[in-house]
N, C-alpha and C. Protein backbone atom coordinates (compact mmCIF):
# COMPACT_ATOMS: atom_id res chain seq x y z
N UNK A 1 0.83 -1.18 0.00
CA UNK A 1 0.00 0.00 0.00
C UNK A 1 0.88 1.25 0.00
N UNK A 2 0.00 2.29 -0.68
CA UNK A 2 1.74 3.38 -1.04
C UNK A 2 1.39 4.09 0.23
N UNK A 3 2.10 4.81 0.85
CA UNK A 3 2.37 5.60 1.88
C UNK A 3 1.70 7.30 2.31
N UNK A 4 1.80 7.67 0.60
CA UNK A 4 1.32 9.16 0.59
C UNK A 4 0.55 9.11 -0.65
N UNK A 5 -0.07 10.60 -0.38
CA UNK A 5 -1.10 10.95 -1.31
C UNK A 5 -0.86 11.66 -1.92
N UNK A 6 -1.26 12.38 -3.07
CA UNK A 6 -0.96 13.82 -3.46
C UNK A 6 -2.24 15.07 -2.92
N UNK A 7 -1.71 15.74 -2.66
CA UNK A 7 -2.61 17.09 -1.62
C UNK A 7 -2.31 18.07 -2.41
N UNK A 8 -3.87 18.76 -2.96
CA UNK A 8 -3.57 19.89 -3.65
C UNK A 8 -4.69 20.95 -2.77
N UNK A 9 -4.47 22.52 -2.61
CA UNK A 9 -4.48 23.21 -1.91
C UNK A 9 -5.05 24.39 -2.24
N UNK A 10 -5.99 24.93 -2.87
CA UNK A 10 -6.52 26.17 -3.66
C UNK A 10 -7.86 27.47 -2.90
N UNK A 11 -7.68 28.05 -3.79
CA UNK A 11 -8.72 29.39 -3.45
C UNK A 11 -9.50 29.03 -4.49
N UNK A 12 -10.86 29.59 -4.45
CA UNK A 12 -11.98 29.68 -5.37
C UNK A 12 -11.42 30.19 -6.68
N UNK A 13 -11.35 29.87 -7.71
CA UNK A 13 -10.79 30.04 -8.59
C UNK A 13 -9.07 30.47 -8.97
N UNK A 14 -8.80 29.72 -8.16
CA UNK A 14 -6.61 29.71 -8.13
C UNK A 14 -6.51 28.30 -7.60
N UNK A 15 -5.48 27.64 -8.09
CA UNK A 15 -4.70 26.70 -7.81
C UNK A 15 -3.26 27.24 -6.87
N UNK A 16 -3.05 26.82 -5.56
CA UNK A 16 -1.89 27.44 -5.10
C UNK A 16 -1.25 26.33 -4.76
N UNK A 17 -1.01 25.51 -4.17
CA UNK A 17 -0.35 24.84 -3.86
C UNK A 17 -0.58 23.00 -4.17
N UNK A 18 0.84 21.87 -4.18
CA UNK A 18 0.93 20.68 -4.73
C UNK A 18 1.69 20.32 -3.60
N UNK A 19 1.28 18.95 -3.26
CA UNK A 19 2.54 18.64 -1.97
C UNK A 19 2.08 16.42 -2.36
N UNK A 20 3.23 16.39 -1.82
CA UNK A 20 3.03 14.57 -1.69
C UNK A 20 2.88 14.76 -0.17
N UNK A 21 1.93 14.10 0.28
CA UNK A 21 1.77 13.96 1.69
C UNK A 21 1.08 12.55 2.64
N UNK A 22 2.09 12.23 3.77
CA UNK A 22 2.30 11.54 4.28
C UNK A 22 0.22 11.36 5.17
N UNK A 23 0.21 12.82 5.61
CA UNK A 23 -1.36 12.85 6.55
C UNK A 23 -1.21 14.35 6.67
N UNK A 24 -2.94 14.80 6.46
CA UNK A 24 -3.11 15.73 6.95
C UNK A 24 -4.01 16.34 7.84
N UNK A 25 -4.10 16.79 8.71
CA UNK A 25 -5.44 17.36 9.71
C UNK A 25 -5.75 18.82 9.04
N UNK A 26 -7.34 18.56 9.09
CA UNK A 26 -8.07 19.79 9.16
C UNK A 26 -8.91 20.39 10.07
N UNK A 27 -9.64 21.79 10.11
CA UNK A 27 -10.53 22.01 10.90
C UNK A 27 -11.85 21.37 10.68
N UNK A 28 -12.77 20.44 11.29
CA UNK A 28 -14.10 20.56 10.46
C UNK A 28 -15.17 20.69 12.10
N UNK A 29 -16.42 20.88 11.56
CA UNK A 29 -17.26 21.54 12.60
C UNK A 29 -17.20 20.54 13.93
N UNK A 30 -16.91 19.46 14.12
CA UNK A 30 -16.84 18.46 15.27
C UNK A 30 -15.34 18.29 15.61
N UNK A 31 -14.94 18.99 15.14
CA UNK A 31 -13.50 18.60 15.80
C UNK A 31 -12.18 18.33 14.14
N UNK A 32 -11.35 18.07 14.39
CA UNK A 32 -9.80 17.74 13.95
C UNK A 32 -10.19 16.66 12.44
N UNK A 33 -9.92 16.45 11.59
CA UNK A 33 -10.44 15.33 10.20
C UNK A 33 -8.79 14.93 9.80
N UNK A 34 -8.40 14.36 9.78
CA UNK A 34 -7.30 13.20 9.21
C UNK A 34 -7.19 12.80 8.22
N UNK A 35 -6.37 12.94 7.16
CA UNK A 35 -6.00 12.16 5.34
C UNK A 35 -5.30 11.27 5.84
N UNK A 36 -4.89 10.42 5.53
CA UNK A 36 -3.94 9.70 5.17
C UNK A 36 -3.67 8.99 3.79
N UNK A 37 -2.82 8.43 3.13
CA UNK A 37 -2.93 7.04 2.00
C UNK A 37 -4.16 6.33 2.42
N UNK A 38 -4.98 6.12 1.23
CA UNK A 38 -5.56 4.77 0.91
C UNK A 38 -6.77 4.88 2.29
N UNK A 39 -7.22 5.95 2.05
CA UNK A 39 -8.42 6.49 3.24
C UNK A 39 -9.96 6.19 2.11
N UNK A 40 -10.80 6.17 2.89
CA UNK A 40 -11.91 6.11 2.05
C UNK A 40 -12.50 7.63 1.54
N UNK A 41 -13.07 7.30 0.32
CA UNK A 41 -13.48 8.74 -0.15
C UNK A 41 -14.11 9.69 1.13
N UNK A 42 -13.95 11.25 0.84
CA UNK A 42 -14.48 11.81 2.25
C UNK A 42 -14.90 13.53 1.45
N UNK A 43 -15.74 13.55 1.78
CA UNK A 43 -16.58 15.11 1.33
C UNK A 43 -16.70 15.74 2.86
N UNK A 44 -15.45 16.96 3.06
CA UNK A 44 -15.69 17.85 4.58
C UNK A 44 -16.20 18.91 4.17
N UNK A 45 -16.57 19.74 5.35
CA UNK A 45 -16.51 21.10 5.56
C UNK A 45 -15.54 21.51 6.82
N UNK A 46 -14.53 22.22 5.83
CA UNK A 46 -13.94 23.04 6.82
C UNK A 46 -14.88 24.04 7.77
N UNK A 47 -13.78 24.10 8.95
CA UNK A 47 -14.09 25.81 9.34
C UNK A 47 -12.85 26.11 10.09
N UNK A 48 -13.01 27.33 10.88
CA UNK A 48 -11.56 28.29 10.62
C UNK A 48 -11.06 27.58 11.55
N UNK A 49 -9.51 27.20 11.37
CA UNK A 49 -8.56 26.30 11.94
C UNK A 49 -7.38 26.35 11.35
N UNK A 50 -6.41 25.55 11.79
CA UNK A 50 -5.48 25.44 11.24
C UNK A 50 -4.86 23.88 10.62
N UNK A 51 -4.38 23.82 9.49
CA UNK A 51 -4.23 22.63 8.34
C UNK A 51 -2.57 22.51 8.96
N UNK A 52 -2.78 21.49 8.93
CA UNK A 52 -1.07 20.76 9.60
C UNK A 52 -1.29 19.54 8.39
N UNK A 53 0.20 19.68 7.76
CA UNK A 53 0.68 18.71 6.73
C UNK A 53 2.07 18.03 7.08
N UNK A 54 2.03 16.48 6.70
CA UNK A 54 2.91 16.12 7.27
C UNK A 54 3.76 15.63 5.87
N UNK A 55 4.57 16.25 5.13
CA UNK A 55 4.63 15.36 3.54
C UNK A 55 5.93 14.81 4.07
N UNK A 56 6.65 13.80 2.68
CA UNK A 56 6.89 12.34 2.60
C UNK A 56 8.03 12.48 3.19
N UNK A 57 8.55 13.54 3.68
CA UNK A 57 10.08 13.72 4.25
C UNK A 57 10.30 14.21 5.60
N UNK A 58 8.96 13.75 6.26
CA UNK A 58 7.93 14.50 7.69
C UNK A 58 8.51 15.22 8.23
N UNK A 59 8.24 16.50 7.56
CA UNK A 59 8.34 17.77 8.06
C UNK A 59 6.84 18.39 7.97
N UNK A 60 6.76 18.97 9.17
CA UNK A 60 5.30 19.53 9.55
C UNK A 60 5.19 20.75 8.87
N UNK A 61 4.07 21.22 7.79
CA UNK A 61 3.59 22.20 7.43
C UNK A 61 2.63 22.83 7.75
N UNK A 62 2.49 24.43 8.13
CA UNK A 62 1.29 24.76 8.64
C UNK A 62 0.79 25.69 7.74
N UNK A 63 -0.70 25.53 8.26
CA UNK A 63 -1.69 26.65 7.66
C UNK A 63 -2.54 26.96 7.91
N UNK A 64 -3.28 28.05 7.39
CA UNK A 64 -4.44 28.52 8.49
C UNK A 64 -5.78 28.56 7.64
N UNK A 65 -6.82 28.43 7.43
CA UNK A 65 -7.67 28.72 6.83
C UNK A 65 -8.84 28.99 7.53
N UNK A 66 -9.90 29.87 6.90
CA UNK A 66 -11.14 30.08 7.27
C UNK A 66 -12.20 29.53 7.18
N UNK A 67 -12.00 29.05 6.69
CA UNK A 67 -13.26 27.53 6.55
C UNK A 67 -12.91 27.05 4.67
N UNK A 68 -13.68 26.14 4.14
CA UNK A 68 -13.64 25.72 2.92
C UNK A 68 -14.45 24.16 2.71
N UNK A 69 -14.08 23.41 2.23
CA UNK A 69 -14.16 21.92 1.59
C UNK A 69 -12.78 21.34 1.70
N UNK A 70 -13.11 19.85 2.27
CA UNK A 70 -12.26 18.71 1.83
C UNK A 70 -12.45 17.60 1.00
N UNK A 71 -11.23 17.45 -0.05
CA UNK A 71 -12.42 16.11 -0.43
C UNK A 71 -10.94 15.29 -0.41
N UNK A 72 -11.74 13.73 -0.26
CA UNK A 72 -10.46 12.64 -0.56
C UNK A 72 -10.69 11.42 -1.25
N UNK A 73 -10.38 11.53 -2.36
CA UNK A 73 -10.90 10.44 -3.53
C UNK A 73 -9.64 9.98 -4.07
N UNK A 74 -9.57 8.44 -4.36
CA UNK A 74 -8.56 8.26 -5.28
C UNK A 74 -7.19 8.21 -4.57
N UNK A 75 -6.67 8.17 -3.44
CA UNK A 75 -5.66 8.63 -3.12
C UNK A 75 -5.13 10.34 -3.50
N UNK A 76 -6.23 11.02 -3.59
CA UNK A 76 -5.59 12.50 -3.97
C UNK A 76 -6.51 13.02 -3.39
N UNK A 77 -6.14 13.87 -2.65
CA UNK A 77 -6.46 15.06 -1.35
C UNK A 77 -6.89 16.70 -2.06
N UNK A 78 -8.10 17.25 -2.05
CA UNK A 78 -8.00 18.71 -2.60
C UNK A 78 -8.92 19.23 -1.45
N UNK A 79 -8.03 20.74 -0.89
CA UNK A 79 -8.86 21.28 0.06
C UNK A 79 -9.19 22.45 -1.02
N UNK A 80 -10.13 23.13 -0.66
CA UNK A 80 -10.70 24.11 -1.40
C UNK A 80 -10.60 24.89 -0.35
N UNK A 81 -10.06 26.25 -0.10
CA UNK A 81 -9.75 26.93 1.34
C UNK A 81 -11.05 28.62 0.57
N UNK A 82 -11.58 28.68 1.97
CA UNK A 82 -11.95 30.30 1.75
C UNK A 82 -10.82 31.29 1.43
N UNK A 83 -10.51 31.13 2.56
CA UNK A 83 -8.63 31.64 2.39
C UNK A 83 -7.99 31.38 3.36
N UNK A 84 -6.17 31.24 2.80
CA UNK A 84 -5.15 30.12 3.26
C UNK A 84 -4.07 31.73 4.07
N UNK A 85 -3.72 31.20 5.15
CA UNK A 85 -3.01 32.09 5.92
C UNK A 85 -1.48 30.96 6.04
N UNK A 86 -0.57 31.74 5.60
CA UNK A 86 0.50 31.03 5.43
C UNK A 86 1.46 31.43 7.13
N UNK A 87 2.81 30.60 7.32
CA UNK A 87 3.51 31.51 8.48
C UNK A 87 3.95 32.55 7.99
N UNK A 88 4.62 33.09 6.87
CA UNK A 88 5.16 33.99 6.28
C UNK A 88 4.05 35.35 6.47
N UNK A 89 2.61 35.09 6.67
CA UNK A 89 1.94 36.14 6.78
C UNK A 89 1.93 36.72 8.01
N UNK A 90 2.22 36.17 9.30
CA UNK A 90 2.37 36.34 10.36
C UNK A 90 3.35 37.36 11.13
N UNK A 91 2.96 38.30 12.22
CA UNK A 91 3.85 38.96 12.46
C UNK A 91 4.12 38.00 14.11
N UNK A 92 5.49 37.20 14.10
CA UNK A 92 5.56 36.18 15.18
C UNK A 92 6.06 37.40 15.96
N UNK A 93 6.65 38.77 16.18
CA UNK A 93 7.17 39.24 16.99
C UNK A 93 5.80 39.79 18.18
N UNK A 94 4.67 40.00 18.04
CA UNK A 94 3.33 40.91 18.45
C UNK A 94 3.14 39.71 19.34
N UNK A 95 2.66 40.00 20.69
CA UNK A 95 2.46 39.36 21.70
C UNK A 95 0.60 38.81 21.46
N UNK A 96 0.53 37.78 21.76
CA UNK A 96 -0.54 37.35 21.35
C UNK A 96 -1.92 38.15 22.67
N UNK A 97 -3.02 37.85 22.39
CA UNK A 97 -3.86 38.26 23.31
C UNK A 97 -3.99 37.44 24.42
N UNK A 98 -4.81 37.27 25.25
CA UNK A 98 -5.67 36.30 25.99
C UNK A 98 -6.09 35.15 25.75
N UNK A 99 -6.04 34.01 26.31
CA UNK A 99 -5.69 32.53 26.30
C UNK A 99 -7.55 32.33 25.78
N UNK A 100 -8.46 33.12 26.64
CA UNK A 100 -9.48 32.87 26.19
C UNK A 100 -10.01 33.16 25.08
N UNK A 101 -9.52 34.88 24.31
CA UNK A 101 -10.02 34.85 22.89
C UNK A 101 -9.18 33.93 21.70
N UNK A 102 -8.37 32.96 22.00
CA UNK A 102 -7.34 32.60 21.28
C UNK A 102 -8.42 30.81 20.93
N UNK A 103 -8.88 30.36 22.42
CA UNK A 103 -9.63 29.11 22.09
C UNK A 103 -11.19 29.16 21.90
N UNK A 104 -11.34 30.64 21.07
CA UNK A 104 -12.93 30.28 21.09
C UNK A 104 -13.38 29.35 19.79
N UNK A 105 -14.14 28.44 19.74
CA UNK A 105 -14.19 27.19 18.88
C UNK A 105 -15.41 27.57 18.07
N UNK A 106 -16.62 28.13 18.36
CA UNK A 106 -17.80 28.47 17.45
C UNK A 106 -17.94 30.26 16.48
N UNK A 107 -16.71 30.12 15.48
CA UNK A 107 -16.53 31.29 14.46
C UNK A 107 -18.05 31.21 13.47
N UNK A 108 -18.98 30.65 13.78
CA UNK A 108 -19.61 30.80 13.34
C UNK A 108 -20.44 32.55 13.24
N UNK A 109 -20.51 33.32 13.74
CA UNK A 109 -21.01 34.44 14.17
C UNK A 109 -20.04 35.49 13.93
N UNK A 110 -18.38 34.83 13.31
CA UNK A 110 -17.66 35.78 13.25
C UNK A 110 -17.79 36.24 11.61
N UNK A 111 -17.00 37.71 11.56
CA UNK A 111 -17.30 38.51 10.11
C UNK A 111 -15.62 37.44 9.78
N UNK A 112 -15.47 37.50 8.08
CA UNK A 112 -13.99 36.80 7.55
C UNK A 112 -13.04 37.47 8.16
N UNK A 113 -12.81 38.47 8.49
CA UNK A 113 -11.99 39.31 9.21
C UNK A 113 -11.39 38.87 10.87
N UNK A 114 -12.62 38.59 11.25
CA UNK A 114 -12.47 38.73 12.37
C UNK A 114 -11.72 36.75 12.03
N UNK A 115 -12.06 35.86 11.41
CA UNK A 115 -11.96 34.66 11.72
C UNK A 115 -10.40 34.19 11.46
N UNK A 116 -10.34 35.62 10.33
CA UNK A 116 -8.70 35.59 10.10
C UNK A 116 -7.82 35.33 11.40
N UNK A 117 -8.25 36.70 11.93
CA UNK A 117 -7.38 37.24 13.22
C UNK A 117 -7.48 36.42 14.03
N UNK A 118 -8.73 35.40 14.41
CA UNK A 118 -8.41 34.16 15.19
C UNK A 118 -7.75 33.15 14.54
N UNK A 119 -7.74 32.99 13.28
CA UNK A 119 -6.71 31.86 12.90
C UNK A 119 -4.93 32.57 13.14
N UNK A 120 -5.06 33.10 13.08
CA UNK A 120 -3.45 34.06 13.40
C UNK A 120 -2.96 33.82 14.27
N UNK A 121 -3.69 33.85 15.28
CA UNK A 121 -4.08 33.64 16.80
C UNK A 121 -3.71 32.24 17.02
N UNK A 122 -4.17 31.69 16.54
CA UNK A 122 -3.94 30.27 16.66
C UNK A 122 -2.79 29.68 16.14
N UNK A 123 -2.03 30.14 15.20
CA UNK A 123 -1.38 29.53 14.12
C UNK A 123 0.35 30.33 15.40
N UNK A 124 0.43 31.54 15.59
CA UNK A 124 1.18 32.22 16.35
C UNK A 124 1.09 30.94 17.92
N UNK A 125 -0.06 31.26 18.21
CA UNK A 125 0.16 29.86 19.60
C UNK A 125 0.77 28.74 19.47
N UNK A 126 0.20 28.11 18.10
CA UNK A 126 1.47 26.78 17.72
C UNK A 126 2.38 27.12 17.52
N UNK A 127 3.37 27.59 17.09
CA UNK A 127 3.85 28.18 16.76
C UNK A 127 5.19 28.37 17.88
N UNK A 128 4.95 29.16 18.63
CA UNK A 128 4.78 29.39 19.94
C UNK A 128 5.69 28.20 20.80
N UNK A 129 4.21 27.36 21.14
CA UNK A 129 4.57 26.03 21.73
C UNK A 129 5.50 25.32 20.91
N UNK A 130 5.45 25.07 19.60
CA UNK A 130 6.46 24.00 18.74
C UNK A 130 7.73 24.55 19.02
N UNK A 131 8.23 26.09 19.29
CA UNK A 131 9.31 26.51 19.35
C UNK A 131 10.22 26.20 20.84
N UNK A 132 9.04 26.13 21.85
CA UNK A 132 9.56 26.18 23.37
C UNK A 132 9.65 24.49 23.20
N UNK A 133 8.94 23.40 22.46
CA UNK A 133 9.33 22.01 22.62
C UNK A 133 10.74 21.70 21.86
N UNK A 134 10.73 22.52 20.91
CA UNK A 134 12.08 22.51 20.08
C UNK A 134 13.18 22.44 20.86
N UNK A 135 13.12 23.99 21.56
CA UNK A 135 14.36 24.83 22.22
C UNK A 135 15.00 23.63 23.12
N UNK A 136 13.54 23.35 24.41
CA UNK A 136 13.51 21.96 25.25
C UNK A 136 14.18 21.06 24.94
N UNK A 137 14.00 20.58 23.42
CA UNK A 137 14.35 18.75 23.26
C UNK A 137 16.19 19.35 22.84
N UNK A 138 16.25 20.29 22.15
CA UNK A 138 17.11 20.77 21.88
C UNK A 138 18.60 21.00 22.85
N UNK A 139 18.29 21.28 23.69
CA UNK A 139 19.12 21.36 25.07
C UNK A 139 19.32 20.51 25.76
N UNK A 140 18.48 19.34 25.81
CA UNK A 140 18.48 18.10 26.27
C UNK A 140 19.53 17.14 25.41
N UNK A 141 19.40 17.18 23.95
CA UNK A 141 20.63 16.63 23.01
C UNK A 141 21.98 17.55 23.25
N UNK A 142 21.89 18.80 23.38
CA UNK A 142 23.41 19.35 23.30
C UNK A 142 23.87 18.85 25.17
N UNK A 143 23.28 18.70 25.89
CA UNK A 143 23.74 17.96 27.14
C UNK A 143 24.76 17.09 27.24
């Protein structure tokens, strides 16, 4: 059984991104959704969260989106994103807000704007944490 899939990544009329990938998580309204190889067909709905990709050389990719579609047919993965918030868009130096506006889970009620700024929010918190587990495991090997 092959290992990875191909994951393609777009806006409503743009193609942006191609990746071979190992698994990916999305946002969908109940919680966290999972790709892997050789998964059964799957029709999602995103909502605003953040897309963690793991492709064939497992290195973790992140991303943020505002809601969209997943689909998984065929061994080939296409998210259809409202819109995709990359790290490069991020200003990591700006101190994040409050722990509580950072985990609110029902964006349903929010304007695109506002759902951005919580995916930012979110994407800066991982972000965040992946760096302090890094630094951690990091210091523990130079020991």
């Amino acid at each position: 059984m092959k290992k990875s899939f191909a994951l393609s990544i777009a806006l409503p009329g743009k193609h942006l991104l191609t990746f071979e990938a190992r698994q990916v998580m999305l946002p969908s309204k109940n919680g966290y959704v999972g790709f892997m190889a050789g998964r059964q067909p799957l029709l999602a709905t995103m909502e605003a969260g953040l897309i963690t990709i793991i492709d064939i050389e497992d290195h973790q990719i992140l991303f943020g989106t505002t809601g969209g579609f997943a689909e998984m047919l065929d061994n080939q993965a296409t998210l259809l994103c409202d819109s995709l918030i990359e790290v490069k868009d991020l200003k990591l130096d700006e101190e994040a807000t409050t722990p509580d506006k950072i985990y609110i889970r029902d964006t349903s009620h929010m304007t695109e704007k506002q759902k951005r700024e919580y995916v930012k929010l979110l994407m800066i918190n991982r972000l965040r944490k992946t760096s302090t587990t890094c630094d951690k495991s990091h210091k523990t090997i130079t020991e």
